[in-house]
C-alpha atoms as a PDB file:
ATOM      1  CA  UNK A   1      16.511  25.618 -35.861  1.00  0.00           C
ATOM      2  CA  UNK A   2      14.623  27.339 -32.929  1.00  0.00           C
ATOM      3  CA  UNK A   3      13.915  24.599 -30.428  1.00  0.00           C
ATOM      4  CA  UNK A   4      11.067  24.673 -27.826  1.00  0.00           C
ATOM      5  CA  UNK A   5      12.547  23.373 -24.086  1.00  0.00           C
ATOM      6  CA  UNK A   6       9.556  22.441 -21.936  1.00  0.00           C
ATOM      7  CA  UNK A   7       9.841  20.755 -18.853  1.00  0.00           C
ATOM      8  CA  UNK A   8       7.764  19.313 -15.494  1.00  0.00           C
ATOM      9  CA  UNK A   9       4.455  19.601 -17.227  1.00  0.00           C
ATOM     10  CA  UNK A  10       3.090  18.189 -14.815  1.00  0.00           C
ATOM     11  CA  UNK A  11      -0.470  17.586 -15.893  1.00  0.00           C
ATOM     12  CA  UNK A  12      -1.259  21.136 -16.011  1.00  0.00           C
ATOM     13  CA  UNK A  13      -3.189  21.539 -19.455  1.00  0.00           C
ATOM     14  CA  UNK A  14      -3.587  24.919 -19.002  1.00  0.00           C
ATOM     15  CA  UNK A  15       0.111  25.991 -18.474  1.00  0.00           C
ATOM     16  CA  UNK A  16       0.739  23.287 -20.978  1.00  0.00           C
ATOM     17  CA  UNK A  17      -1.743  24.622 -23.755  1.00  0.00           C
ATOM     18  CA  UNK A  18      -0.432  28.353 -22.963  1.00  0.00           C
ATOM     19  CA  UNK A  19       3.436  27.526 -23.531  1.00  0.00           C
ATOM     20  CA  UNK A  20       2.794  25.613 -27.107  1.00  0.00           C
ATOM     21  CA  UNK A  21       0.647  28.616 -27.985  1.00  0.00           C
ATOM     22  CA  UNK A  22       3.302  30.845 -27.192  1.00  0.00           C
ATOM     23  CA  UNK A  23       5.988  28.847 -28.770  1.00  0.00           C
ATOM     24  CA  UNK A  24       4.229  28.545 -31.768  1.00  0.00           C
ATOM     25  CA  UNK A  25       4.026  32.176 -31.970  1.00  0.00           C
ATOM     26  CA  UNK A  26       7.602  32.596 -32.008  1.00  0.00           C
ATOM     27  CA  UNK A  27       8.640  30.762 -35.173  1.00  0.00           C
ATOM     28  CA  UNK A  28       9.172  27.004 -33.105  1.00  0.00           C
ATOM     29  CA  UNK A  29      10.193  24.704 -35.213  1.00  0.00           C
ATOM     30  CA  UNK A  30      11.121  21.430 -33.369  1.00  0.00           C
ATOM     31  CA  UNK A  31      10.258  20.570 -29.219  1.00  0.00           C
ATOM     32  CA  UNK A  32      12.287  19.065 -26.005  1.00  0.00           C
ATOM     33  CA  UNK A  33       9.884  17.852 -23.380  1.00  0.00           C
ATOM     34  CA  UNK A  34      12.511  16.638 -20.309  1.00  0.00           C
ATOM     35  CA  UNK A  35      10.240  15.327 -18.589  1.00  0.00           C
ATOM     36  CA  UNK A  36       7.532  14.775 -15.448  1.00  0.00           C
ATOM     37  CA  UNK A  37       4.324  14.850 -17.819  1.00  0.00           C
ATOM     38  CA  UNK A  38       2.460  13.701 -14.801  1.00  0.00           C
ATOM     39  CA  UNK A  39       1.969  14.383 -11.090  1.00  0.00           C
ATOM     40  CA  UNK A  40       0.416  16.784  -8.793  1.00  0.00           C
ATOM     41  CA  UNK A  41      -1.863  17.979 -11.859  1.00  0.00           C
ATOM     42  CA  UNK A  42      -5.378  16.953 -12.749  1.00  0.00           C
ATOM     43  CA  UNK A  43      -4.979  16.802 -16.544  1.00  0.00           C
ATOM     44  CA  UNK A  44      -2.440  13.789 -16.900  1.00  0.00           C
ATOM     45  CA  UNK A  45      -4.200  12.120 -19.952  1.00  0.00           C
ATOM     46  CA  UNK A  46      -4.285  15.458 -21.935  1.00  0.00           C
ATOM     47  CA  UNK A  47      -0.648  16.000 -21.603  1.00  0.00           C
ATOM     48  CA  UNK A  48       0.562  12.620 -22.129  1.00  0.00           C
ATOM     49  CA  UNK A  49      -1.536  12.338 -25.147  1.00  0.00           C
ATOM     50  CA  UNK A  50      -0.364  15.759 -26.111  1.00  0.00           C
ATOM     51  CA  UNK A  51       3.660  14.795 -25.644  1.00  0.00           C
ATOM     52  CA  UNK A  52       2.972  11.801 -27.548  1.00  0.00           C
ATOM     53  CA  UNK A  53       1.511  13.461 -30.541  1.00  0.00           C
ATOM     54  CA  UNK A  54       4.554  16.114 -30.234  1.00  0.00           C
ATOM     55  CA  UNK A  55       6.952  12.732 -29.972  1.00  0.00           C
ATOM     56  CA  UNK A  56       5.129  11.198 -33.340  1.00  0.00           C
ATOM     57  CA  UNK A  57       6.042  14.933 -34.823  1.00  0.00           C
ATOM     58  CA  UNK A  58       9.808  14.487 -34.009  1.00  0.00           C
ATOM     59  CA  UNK A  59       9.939  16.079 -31.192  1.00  0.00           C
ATOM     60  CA  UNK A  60      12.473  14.956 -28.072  1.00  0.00           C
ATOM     61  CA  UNK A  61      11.117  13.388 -24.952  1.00  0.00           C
ATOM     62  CA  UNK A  62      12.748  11.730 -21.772  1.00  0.00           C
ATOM     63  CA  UNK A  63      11.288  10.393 -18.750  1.00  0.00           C
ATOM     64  CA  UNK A  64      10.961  12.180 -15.679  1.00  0.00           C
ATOM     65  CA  UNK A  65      10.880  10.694 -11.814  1.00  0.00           C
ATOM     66  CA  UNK A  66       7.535  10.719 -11.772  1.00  0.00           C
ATOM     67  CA  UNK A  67       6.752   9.286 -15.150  1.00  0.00           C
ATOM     68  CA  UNK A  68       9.091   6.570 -13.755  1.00  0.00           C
ATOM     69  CA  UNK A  69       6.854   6.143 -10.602  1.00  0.00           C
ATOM     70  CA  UNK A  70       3.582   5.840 -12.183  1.00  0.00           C
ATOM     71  CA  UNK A  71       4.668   3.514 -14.044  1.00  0.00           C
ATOM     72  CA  UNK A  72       6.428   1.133 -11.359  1.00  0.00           C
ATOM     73  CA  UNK A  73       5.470  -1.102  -8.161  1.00  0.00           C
ATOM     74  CA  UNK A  74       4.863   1.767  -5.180  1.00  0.00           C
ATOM     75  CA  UNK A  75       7.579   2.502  -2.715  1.00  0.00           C
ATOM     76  CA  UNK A  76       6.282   1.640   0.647  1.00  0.00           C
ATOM     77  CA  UNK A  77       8.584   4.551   2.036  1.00  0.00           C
ATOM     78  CA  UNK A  78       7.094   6.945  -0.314  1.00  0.00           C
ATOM     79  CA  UNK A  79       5.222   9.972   0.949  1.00  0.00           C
ATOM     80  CA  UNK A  80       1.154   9.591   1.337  1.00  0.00           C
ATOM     81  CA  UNK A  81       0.198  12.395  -0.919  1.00  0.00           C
ATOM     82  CA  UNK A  82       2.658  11.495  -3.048  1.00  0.00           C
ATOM     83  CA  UNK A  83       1.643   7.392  -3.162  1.00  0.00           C
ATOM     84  CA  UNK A  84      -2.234   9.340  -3.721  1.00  0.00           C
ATOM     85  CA  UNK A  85      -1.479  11.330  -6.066  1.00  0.00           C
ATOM     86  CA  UNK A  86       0.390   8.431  -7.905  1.00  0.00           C
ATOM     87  CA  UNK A  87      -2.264   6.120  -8.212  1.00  0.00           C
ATOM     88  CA  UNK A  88      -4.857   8.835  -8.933  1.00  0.00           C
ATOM     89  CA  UNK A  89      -2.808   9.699 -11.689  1.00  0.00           C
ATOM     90  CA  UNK A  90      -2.517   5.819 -12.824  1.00  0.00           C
ATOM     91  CA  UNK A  91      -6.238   5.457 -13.062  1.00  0.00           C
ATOM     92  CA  UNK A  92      -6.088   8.137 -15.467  1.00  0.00           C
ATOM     93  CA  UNK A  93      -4.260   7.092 -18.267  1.00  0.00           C
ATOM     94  CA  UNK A  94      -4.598   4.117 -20.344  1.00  0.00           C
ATOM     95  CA  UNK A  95      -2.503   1.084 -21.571  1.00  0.00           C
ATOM     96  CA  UNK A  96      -0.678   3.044 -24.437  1.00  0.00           C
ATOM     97  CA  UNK A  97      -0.001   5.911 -22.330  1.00  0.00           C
ATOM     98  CA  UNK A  98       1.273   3.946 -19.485  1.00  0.00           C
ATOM     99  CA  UNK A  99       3.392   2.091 -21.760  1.00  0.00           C
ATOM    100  CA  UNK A 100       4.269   5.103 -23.923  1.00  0.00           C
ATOM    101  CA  UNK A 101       5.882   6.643 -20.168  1.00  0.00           C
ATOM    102  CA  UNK A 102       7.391   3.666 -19.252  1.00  0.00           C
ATOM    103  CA  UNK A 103       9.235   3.295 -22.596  1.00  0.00           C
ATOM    104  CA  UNK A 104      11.247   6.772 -22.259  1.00  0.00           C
ATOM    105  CA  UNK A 105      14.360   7.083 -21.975  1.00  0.00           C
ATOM    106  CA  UNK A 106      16.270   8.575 -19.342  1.00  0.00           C
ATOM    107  CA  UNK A 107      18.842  10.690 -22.020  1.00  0.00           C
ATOM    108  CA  UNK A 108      18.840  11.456 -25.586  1.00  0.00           C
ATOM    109  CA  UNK A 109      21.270  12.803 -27.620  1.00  0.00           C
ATOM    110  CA  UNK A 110      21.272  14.859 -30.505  1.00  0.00           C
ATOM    111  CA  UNK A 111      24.457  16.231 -32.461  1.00  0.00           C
ATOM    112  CA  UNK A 112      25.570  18.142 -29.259  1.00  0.00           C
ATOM    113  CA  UNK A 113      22.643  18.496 -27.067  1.00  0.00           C
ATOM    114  CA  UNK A 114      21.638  16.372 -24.380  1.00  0.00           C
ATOM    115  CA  UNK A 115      18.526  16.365 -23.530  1.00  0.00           C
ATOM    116  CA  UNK A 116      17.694  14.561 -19.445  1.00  0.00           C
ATOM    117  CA  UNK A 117      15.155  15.437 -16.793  1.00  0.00           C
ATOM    118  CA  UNK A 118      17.695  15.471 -13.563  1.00  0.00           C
ATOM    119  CA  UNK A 119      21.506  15.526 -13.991  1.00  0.00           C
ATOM    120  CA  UNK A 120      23.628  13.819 -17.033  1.00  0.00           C
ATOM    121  CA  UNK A 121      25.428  12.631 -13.745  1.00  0.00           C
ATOM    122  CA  UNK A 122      23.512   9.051 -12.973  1.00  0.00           C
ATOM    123  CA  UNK A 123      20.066  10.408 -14.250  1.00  0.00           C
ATOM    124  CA  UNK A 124      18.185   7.667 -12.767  1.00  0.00           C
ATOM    125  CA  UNK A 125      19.443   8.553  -9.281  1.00  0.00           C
ATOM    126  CA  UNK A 126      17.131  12.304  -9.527  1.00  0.00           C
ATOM    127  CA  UNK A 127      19.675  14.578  -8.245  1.00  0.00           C
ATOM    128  CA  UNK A 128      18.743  18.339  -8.184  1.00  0.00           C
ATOM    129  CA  UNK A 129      21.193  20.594  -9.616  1.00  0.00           C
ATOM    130  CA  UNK A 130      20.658  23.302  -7.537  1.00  0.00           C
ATOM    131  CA  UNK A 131      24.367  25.089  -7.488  1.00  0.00           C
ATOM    132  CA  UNK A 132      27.080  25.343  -9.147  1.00  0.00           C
ATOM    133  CA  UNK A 133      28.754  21.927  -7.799  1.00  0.00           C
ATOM    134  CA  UNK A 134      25.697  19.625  -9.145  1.00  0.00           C
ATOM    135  CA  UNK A 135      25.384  21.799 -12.814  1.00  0.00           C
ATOM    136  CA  UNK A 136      29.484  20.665 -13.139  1.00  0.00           C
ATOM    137  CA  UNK A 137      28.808  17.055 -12.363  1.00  0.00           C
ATOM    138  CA  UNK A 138      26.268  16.696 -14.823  1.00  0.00           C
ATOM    139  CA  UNK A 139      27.971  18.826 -17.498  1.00  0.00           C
ATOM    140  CA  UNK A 140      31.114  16.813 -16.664  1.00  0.00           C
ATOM    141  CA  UNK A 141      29.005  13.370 -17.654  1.00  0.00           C
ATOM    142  CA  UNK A 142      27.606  14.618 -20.489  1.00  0.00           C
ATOM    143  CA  UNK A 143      29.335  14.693 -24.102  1.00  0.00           C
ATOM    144  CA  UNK A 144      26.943  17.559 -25.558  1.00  0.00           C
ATOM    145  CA  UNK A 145      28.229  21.016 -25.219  1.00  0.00           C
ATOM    146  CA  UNK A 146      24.768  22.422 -24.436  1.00  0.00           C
ATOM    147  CA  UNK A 147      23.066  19.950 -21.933  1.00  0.00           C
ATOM    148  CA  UNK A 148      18.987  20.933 -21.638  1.00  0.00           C
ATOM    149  CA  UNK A 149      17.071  19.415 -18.489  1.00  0.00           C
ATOM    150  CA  UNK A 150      14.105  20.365 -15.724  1.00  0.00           C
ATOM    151  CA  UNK A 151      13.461  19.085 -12.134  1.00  0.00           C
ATOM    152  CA  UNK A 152      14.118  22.081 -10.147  1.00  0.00           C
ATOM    153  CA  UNK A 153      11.227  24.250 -11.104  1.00  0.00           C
ATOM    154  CA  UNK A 154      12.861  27.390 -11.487  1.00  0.00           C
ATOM    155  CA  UNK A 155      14.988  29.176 -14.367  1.00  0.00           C
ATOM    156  CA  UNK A 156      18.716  29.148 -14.019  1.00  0.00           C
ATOM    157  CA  UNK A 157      21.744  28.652 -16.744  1.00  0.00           C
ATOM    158  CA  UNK A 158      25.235  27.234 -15.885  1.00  0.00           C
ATOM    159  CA  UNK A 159      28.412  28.035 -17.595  1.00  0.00           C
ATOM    160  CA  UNK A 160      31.529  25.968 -17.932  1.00  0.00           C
ATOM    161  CA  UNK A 161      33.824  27.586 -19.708  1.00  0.00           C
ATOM    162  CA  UNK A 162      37.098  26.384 -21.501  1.00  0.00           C
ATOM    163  CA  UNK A 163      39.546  26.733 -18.595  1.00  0.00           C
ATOM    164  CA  UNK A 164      36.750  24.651 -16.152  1.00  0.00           C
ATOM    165  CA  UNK A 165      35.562  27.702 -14.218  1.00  0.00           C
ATOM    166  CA  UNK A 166      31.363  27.500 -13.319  1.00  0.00           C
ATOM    167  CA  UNK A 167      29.122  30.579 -14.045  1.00  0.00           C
ATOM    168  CA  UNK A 168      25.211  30.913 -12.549  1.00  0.00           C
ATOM    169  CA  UNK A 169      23.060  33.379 -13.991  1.00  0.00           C
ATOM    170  CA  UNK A 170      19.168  33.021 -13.013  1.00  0.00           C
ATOM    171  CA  UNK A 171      17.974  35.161 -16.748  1.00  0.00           C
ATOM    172  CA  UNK A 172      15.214  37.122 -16.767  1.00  0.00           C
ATOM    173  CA  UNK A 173      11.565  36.968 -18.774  1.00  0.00           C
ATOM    174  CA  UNK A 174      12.432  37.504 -22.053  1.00  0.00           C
ATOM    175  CA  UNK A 175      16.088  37.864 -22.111  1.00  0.00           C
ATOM    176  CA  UNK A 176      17.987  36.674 -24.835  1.00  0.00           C
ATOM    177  CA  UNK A 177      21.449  35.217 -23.743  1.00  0.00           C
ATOM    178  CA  UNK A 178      24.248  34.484 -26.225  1.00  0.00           C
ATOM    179  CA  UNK A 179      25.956  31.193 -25.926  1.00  0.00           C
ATOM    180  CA  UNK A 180      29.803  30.816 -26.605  1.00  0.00           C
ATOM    181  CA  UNK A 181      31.443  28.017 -28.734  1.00  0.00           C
ATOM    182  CA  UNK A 182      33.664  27.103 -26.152  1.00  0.00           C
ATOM    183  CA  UNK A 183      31.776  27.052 -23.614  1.00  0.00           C
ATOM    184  CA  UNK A 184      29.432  24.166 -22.126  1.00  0.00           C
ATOM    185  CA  UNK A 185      26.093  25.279 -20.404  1.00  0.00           C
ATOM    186  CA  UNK A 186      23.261  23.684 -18.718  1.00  0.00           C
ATOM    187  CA  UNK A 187      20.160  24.940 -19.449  1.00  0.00           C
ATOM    188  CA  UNK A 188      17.184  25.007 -16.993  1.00  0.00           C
ATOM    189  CA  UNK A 189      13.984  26.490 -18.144  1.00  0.00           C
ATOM    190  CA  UNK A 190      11.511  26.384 -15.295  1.00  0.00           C
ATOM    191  CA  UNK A 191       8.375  24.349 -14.719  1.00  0.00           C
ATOM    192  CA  UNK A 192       5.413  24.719 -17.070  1.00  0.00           C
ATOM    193  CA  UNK A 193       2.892  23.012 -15.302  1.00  0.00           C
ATOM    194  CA  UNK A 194       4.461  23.969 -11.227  1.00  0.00           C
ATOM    195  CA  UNK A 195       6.866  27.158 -10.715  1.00  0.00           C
ATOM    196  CA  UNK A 196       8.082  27.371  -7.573  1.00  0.00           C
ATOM    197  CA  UNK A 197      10.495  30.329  -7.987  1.00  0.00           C
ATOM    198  CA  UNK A 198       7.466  32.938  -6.629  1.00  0.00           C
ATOM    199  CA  UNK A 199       6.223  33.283  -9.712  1.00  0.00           C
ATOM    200  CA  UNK A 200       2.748  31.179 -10.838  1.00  0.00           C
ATOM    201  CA  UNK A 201       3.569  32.036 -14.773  1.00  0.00           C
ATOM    202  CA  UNK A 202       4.418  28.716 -16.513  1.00  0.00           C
ATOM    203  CA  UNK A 203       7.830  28.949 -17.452  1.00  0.00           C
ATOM    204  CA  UNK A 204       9.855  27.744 -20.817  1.00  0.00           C
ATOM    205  CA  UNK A 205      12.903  28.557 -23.070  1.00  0.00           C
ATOM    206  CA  UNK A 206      13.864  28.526 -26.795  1.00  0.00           C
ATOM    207  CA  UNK A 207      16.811  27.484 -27.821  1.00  0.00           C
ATOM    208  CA  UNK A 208      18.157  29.049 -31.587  1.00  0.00           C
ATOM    209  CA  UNK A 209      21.374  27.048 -32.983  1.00  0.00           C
ATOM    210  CA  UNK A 210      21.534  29.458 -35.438  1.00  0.00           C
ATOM    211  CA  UNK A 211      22.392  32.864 -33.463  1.00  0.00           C
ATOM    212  CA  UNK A 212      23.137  30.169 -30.448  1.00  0.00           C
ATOM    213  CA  UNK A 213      21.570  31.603 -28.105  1.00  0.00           C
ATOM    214  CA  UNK A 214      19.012  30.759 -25.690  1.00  0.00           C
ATOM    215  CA  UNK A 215      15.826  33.322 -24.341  1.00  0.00           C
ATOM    216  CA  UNK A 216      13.860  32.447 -21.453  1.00  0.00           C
ATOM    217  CA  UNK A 217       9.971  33.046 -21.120  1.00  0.00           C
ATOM    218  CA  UNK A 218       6.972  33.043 -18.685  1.00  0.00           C
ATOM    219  CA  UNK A 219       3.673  33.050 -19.860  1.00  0.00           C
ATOM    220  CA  UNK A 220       0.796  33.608 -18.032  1.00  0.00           C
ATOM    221  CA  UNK A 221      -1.982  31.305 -17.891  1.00  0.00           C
ATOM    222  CA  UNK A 222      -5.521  30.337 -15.911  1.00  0.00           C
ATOM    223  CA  UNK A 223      -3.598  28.964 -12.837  1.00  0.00           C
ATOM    224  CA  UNK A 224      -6.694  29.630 -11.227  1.00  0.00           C
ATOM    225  CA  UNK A 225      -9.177  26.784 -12.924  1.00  0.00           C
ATOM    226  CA  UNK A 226      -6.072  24.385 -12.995  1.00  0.00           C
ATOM    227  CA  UNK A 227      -6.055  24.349  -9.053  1.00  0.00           C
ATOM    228  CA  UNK A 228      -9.740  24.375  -8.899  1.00  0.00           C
ATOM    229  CA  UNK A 229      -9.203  21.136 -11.296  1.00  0.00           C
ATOM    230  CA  UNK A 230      -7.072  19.593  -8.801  1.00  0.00           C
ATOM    231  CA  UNK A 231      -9.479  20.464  -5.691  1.00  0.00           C
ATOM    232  CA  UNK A 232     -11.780  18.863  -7.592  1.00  0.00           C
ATOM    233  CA  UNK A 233     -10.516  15.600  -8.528  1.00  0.00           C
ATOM    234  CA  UNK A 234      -9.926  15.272  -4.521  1.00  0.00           C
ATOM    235  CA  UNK A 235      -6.047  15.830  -4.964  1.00  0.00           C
ATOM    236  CA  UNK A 236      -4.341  17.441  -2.372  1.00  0.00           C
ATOM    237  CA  UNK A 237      -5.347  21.296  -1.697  1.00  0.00           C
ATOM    238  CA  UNK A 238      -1.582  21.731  -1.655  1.00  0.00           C
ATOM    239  CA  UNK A 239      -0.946  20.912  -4.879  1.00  0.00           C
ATOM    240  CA  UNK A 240      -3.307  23.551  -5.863  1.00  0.00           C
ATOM    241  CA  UNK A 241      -2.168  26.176  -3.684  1.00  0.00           C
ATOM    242  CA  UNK A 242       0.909  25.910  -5.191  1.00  0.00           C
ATOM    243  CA  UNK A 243      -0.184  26.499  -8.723  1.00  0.00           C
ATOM    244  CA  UNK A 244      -1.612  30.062  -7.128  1.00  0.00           C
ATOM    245  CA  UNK A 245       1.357  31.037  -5.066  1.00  0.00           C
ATOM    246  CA  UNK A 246       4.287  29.843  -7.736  1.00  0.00           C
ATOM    247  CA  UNK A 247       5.720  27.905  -4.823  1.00  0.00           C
END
């Protein structure tokens, strides 16, 4: 099986659209979505629908923090482009949608994959895993030997081997890393719809049980006309910006 990870789509039809093309191109046969379908992006409809269709297909989905949030009463302590951008988005989708977001769960697990947006570690508390300490919490909570999640926006894969000791290795575009039996590893792919590792290609990763191994991508994409989209749905210009500068 050659499985598609995709991750913090965040309403970005174009980045989205590019990555399944791409996917599809390399033999795909089955899809992970971790998460964040919505937010900051001007297409939220078109992706939801699209991960729903994908879900009604087989494929894995779990819910993200901000599929959470658009789907719940408002913080009053939340951020004002962020409590804008939330109910933007909510005017957006319909009842099914809503309904299909709020109905995710937090972790699935298949055979020995976990599939989660944040950490295995208390997913519904968010944490980032950006080091080495946060990867070996969440490996440490989860029972799959190959644990596949998002949040963080930028490529990186965590090792824990047999004897406990943590690895980081931030792969390349296109490389092809070989996974050991032993071994447990966290796999982050990168944002599709919002990179923020200097680099504005949408980012994904395919996972092959088979040879078990795991190659990361980036695919370009018209980041251009998705920020214009979000200038011109009267989102916040730095939500666009950011789709230009990878940031």
């Amino acid at each position: 099986m050659r499985l598609a990870h995709l991750t913090d789509l965040h309403a970005n039809r174009e980045a989205l659209e590019a990555c399944l093309a791409h996917a599809e191109g390399q033999g795909v046969d089955q899809y992970a979505f971790t998460g964040d379908f919505v937010g900051y992006g001007a297409d939220p409809g078109w992706v939801v629908r699209t991960v729903m269709d994908y879900v009604a297909r087989g494929a894995v989905a779990v819910q993200g923090n901000h599929d959470h949030a658009v789907t719940r009463a408002l913080r009053p302590s939340m951020h004002a482009e962020a409590r804008e951008t939330i109910e933007w988005t909510r005017r957006q989708l319909d009842t099914a949608q809503l309904d299909f977001l709020a109905a995710l769960p937090l972790v699935q697990h298949h055979g020995n994959a976990c599939f989660v947006h944040a950490s295995a570690h208390d997913p519904a508390r968010w944490e980032y895993v950006y080091g080495v300490g946060e990867a070996e919490r969440s490996l440490r909570a989860s029972r799959g030997r190959i644990v596949f999640s998002g949040h963080v926006h930028a490529p990186a894969l965590y090792r824990r081997a047999d004897d406990g000791r943590m690895g980081r290795h931030v792969p390349s575009a296109g490389q092809r890393i070989a996974l050991q039996p032993q071994h447990q590893y966290l796999v982050l792919p990168g944002a599709v719809g919002q990179p923020r590792d200097h680099n504005n290609m949408a980012a994904y990763a395919i996972f092959d049980d088979e040879a078990r191994a795991v190659t990361y991508f980036r695919v370009p994409y018209d980041h251009g006309a998705a920020a214009r989209k979000v200038i011109a749905a009267g989102l916040p210009i730095v939500f666009a910006m950011r789709l230009v500068e990878g940031l």
